[in-house]
Structure formats: structure tokens, C-alpha cells
PDB file of N, CA and C in Angstrom:
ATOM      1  N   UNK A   1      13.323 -15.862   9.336  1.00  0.00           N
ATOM      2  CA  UNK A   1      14.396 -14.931   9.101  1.00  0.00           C
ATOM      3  C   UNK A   1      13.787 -13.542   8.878  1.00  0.00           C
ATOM      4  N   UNK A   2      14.316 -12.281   9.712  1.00  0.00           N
ATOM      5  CA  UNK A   2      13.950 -11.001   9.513  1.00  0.00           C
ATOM      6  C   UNK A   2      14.564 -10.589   8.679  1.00  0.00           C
ATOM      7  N   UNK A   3      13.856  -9.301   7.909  1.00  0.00           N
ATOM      8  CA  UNK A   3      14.806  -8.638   7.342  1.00  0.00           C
ATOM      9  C   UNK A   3      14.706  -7.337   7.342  1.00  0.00           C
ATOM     10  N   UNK A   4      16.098  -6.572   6.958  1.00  0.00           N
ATOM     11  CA  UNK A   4      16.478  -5.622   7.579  1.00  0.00           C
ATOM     12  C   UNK A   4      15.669  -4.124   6.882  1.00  0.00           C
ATOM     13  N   UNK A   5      15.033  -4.005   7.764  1.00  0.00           N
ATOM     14  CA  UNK A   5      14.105  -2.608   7.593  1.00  0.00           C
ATOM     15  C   UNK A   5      14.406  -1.740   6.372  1.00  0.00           C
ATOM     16  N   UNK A   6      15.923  -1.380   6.373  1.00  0.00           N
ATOM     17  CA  UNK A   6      16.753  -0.486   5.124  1.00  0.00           C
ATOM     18  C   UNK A   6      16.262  -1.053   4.032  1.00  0.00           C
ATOM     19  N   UNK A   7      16.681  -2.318   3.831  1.00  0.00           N
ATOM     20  CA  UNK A   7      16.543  -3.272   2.369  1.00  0.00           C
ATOM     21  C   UNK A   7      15.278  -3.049   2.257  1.00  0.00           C
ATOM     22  N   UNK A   8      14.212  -3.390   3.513  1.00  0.00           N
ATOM     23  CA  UNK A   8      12.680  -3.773   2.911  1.00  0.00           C
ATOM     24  C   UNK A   8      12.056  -1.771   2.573  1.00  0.00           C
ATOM     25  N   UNK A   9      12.821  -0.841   2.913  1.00  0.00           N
ATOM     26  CA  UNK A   9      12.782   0.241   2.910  1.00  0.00           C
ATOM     27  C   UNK A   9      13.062   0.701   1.058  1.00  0.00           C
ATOM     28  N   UNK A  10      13.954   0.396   0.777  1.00  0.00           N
ATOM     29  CA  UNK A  10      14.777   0.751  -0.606  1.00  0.00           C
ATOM     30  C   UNK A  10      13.810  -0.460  -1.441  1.00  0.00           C
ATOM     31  N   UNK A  11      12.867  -1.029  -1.181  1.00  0.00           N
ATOM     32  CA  UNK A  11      12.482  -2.364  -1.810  1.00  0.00           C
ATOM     33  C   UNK A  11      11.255  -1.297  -1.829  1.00  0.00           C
ATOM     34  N   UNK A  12      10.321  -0.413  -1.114  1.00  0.00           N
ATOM     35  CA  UNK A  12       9.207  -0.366  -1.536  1.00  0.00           C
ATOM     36  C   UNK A  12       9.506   1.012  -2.029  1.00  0.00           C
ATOM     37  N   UNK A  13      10.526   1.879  -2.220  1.00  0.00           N
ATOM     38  CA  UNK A  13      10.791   2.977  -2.559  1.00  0.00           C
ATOM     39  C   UNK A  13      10.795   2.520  -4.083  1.00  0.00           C
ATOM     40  N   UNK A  14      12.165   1.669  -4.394  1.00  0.00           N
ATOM     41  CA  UNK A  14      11.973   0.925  -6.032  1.00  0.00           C
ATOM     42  C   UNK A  14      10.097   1.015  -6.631  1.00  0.00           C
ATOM     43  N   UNK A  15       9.108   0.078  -5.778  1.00  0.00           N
ATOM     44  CA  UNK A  15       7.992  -0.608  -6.084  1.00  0.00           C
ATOM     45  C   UNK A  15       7.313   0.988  -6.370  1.00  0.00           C
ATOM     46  N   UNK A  16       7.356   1.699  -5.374  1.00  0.00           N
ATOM     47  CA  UNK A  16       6.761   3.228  -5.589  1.00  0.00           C
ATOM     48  C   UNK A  16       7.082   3.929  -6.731  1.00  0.00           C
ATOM     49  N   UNK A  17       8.577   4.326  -7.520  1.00  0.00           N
ATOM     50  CA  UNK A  17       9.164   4.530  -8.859  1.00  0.00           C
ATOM     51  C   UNK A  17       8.805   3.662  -9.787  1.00  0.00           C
ATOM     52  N   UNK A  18       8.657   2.488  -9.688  1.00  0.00           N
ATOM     53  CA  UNK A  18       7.967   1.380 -10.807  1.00  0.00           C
ATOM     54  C   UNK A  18       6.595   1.823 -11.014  1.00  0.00           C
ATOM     55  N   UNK A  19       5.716   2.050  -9.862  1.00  0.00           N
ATOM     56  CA  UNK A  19       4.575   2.540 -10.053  1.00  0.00           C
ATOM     57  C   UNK A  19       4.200   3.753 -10.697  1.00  0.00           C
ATOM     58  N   UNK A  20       4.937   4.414 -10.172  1.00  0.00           N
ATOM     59  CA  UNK A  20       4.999   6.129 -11.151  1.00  0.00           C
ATOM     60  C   UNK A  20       5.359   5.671 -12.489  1.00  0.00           C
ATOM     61  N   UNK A  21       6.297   4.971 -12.756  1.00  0.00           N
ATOM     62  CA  UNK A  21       6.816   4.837 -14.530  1.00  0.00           C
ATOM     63  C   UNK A  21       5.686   4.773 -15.401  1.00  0.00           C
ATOM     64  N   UNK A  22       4.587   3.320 -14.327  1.00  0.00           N
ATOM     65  CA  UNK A  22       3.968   2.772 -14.938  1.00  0.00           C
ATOM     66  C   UNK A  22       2.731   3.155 -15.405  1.00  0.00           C
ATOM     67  N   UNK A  23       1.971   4.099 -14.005  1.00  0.00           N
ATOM     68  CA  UNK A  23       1.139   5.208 -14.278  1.00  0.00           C
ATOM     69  C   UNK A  23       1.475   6.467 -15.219  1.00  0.00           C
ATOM     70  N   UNK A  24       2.303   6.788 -15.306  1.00  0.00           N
ATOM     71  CA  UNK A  24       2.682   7.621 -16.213  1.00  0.00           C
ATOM     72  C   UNK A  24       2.496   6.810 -17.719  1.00  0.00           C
ATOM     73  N   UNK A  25       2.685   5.858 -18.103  1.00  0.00           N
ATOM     74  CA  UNK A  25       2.622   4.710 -19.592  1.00  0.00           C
ATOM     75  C   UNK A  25       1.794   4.698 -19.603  1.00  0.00           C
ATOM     76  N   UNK A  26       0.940   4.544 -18.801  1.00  0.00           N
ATOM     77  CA  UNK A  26      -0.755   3.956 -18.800  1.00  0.00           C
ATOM     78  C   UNK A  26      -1.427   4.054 -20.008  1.00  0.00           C
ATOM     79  N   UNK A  27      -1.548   2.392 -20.749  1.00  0.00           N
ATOM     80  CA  UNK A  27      -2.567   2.550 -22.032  1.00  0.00           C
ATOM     81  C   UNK A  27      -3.880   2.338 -21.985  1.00  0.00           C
ATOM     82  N   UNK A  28      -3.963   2.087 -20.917  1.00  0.00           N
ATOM     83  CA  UNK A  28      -5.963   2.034 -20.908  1.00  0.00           C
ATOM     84  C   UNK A  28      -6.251   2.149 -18.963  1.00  0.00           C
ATOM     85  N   UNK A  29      -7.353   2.094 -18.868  1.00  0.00           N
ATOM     86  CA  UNK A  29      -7.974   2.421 -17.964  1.00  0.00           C
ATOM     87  C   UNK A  29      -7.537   1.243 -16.937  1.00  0.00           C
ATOM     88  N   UNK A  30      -7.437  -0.157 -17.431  1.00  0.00           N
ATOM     89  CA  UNK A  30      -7.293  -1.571 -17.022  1.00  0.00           C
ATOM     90  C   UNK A  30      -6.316  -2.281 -17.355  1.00  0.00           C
ATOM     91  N   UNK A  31      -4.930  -1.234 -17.862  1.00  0.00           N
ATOM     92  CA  UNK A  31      -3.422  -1.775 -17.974  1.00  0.00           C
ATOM     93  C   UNK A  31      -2.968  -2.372 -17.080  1.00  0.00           C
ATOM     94  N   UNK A  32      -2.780  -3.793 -17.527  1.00  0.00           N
ATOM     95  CA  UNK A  32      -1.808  -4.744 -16.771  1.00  0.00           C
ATOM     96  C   UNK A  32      -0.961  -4.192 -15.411  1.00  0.00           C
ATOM     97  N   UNK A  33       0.118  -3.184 -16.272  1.00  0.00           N
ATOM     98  CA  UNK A  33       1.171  -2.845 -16.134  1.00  0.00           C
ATOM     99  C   UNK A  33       1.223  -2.101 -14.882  1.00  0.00           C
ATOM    100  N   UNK A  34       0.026  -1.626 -14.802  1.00  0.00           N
ATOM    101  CA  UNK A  34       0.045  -0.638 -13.824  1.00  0.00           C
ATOM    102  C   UNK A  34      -0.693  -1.177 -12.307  1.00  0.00           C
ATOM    103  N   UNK A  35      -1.547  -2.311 -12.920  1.00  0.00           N
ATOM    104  CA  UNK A  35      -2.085  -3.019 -12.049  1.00  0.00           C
ATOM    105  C   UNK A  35      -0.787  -3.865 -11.053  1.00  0.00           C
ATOM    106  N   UNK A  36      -0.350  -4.358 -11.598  1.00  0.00           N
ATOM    107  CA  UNK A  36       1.075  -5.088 -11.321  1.00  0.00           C
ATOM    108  C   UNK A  36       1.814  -4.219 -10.293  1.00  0.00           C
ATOM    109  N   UNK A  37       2.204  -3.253 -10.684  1.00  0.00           N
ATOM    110  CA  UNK A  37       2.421  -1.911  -9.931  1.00  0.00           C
ATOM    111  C   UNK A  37       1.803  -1.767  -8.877  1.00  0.00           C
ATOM    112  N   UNK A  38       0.833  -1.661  -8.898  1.00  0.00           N
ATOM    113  CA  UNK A  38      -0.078  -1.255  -8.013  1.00  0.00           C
ATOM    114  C   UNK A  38       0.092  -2.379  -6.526  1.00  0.00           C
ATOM    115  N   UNK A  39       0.053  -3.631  -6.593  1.00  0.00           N
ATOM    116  CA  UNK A  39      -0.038  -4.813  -6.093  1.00  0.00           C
ATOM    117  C   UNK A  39       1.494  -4.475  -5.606  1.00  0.00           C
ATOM    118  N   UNK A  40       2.454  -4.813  -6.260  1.00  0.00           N
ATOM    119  CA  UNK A  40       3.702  -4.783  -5.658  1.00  0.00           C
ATOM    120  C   UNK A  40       4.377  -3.344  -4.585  1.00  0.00           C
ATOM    121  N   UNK A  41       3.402  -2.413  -5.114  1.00  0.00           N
ATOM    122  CA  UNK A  41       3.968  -1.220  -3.996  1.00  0.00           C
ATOM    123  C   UNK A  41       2.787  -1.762  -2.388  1.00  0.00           C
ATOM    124  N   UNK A  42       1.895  -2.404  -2.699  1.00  0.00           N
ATOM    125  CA  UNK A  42       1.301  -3.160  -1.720  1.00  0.00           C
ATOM    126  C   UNK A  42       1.776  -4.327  -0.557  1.00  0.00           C
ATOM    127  N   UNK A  43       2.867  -5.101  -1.274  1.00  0.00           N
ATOM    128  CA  UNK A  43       3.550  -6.028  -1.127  1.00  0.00           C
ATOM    129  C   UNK A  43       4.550  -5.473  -0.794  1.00  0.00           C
ATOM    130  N   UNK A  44       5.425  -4.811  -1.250  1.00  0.00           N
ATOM    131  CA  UNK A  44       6.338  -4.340  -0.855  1.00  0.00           C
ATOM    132  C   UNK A  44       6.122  -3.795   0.770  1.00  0.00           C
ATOM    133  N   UNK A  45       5.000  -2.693   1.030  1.00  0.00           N
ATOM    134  CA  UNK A  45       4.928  -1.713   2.296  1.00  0.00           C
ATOM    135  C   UNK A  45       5.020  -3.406   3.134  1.00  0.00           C
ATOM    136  N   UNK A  46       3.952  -3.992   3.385  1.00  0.00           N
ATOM    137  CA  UNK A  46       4.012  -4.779   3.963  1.00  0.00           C
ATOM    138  C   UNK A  46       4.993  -5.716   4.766  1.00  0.00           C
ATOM    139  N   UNK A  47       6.011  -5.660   3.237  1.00  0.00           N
ATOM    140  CA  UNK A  47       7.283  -6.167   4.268  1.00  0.00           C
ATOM    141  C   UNK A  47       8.151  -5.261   4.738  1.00  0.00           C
ATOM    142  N   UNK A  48       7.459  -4.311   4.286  1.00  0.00           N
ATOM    143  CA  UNK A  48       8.554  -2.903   5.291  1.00  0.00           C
ATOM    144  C   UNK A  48       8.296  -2.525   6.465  1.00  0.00           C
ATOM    145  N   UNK A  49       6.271  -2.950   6.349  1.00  0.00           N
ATOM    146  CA  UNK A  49       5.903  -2.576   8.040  1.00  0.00           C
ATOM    147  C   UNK A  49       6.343  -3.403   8.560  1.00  0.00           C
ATOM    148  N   UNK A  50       6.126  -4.719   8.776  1.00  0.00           N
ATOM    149  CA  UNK A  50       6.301  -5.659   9.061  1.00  0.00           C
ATOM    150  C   UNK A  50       7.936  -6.058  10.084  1.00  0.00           C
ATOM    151  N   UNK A  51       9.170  -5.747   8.727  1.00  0.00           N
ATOM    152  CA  UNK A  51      10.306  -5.708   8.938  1.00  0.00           C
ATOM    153  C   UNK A  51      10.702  -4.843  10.077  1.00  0.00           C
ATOM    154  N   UNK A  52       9.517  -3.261  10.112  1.00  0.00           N
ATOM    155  CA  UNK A  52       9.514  -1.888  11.090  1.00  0.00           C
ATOM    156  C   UNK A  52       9.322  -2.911  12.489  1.00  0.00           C
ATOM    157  N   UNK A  53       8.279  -3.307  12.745  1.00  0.00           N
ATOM    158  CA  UNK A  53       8.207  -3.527  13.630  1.00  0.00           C
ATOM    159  C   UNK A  53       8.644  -4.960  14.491  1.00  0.00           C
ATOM    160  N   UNK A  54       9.185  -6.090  13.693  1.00  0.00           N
ATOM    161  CA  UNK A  54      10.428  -6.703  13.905  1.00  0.00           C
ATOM    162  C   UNK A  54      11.529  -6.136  14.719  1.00  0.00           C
ATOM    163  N   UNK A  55      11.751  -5.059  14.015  1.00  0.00           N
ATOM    164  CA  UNK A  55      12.992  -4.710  14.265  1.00  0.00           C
ATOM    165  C   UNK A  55      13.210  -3.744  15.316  1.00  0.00           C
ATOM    166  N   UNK A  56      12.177  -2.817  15.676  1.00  0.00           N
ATOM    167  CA  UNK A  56      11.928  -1.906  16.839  1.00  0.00           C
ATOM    168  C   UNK A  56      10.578  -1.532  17.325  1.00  0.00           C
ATOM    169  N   UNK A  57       9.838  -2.271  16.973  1.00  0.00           N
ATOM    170  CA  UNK A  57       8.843  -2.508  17.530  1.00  0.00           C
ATOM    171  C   UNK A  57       7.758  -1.145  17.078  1.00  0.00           C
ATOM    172  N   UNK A  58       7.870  -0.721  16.141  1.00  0.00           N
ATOM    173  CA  UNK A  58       7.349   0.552  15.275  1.00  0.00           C
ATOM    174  C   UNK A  58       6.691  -0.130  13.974  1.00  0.00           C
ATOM    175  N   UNK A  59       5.362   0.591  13.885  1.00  0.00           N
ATOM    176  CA  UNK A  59       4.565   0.401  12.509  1.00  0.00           C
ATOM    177  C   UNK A  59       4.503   2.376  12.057  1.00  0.00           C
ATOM    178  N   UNK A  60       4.332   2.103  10.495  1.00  0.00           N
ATOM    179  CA  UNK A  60       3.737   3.657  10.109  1.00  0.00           C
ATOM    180  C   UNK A  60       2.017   3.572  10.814  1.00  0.00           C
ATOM    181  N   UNK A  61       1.617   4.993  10.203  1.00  0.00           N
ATOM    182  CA  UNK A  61       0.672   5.351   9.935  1.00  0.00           C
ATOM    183  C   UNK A  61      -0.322   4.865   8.804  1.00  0.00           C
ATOM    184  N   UNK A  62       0.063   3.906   7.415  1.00  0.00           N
ATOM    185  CA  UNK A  62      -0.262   3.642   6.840  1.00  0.00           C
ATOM    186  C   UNK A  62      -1.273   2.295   6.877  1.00  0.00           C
ATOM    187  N   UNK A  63      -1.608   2.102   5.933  1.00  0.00           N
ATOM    188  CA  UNK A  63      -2.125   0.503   5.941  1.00  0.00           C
ATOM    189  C   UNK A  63      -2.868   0.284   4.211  1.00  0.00           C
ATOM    190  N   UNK A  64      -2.634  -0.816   3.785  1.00  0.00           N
ATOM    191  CA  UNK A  64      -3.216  -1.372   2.398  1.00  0.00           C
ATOM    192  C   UNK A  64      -4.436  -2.026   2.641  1.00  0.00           C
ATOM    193  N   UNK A  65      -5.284  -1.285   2.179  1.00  0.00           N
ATOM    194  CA  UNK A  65      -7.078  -1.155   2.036  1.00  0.00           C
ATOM    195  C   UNK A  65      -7.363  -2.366   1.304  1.00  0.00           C
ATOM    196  N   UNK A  66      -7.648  -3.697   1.582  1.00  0.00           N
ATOM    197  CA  UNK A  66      -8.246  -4.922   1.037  1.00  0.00           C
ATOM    198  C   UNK A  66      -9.547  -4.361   0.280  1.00  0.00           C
ATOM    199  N   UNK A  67      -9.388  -4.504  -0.709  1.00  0.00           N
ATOM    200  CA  UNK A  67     -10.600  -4.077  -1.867  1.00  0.00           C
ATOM    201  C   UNK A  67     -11.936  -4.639  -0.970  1.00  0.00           C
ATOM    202  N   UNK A  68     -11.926  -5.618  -0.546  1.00  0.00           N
ATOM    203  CA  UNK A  68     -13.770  -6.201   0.167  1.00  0.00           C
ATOM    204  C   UNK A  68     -13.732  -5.189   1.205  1.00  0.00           C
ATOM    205  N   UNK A  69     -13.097  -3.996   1.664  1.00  0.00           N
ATOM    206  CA  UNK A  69     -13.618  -3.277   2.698  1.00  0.00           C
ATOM    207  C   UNK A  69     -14.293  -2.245   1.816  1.00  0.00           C
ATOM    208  N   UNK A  70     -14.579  -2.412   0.760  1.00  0.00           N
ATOM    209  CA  UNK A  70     -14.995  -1.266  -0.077  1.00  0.00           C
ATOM    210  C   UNK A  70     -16.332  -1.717  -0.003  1.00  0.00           C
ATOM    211  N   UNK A  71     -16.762  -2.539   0.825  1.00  0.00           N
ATOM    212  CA  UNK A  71     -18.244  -3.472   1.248  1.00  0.00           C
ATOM    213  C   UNK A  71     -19.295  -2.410   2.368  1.00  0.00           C
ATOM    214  N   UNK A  72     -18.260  -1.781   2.819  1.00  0.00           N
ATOM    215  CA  UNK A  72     -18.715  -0.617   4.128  1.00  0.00           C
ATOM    216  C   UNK A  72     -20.065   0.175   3.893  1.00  0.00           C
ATOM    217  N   UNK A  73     -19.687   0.393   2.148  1.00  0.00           N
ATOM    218  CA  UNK A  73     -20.497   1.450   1.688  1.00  0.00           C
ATOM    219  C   UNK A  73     -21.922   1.284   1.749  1.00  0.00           C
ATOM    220  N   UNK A  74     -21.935   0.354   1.839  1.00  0.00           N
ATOM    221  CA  UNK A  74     -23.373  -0.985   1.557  1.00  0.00           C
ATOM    222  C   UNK A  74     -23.966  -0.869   2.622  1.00  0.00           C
ATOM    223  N   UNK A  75     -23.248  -0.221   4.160  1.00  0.00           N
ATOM    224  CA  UNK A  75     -23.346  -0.375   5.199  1.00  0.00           C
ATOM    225  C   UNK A  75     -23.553   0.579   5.944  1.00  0.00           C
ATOM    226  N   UNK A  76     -24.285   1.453   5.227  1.00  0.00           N
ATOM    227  CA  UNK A  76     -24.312   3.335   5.279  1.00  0.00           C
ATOM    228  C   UNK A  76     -23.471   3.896   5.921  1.00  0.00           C
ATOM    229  N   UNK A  77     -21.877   3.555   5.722  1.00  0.00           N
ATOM    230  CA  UNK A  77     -21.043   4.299   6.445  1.00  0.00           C
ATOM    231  C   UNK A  77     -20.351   5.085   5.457  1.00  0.00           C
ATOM    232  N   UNK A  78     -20.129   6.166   5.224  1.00  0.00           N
ATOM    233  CA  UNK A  78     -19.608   7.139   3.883  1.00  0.00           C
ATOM    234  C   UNK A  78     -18.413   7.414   3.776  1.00  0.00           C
ATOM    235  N   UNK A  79     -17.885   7.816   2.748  1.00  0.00           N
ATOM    236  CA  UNK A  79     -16.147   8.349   2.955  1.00  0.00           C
ATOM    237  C   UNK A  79     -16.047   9.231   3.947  1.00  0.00           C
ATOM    238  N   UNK A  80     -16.810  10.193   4.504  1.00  0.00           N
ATOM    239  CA  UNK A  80     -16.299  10.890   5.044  1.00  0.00           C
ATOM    240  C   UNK A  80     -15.928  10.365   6.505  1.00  0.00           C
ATOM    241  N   UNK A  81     -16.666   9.756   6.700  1.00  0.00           N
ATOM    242  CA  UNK A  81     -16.999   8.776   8.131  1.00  0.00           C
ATOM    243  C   UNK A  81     -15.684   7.979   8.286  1.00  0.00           C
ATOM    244  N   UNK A  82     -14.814   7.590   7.318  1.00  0.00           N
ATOM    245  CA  UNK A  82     -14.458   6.605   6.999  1.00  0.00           C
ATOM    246  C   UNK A  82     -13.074   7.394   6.928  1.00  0.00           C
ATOM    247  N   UNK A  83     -12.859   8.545   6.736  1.00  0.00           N
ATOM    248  CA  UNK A  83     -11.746   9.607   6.748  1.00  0.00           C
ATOM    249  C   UNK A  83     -11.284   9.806   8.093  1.00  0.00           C
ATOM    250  N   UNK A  84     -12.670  10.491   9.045  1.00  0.00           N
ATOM    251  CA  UNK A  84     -12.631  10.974   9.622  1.00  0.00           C
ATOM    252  C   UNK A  84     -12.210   9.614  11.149  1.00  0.00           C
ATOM    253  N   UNK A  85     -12.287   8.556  10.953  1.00  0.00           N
ATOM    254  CA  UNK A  85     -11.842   7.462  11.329  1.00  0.00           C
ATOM    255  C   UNK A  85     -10.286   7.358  10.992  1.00  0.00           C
ATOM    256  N   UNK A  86      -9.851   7.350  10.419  1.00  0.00           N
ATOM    257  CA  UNK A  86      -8.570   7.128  10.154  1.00  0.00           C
ATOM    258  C   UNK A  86      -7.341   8.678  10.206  1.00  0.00           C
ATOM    259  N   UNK A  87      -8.621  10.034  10.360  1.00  0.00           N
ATOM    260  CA  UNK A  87      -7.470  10.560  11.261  1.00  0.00           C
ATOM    261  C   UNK A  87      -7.154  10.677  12.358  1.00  0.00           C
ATOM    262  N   UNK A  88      -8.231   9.643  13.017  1.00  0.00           N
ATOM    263  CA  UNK A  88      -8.306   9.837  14.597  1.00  0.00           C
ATOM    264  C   UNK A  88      -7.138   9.444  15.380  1.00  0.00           C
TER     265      UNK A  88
END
């Protein structure tokens, strides 16, 4: 079952305002709260790209960075390299 782009649209807009609340509260460096946040505005895009291109065959520009690609670095490839890749 698909679902409809709008909903999964207004679903990661919510997850994005939850995240701001939560960053804004922030009691330590390694708050739950914000972590949680963090994950669900993740979850959320996903079923919005996802739903995008279901539905008309369109993805954004975006994408959610799997923490083990943060392995690159190891791999003498630098942020900038790594920028300059993703505005291509």
C-alpha cells in the first residue's frame, strides 16, 4: 500500500518541528530527546522520498547519511571532496 505524498509530506514537516522543540530543550550533549528527533526526521524523509517517487516518479535532492559512511575519512577522502561530490 502507497501512501500519499501530502500525508508522508505533513508527517516529516511535524518530525522537523519536533526536532527544533527538541534541540532547542537540549539538556546535555547526548539527550535522548533529541536523539529520538533526530532518527524520526530521518524516518520520516524516507517515507516521503519514497512515497515522491511512488507517486510520480520524483526523488529530492536530499538523502540520510548512514553514520558508517563517516568510514570515508579513513579513506583519505575529506569533507571537502565529499561536498564537492554531492554538488555535482
Amino acid at each position: 500500500m502507497s501512501i500519499d505524498p501530502r500525508v508522508a509530506l505533513a508527517s516529516l514537516a511535524s518530525a522537523l518541528e519536533e526536532h527544533l522543540a527538541a534541540a532547542a530543550a537540549r539538556r546535555s550533549d547526548g539527550d535522548p530527546a533529541v536523539e529520538a528527533a533526530f532518527f524520526a526526521v530521518a524516518d520520516a524523509f524516507e517515507v516521503y522520498d519514497d512515497a515522491l517517487y511512488e507517486a510520480y516518479g520524483e526523488v529530492t535532492p536530499l538523502q540520510v547519511i548512514d553514520g558508517d559512511e563517516d568510514d570515508d575519512d579513513d579513506e583519505g577522502i575529506d569533507d571537502d571532496e565529499d561536498l564537492e561530490i554531492l554538488q555535482d
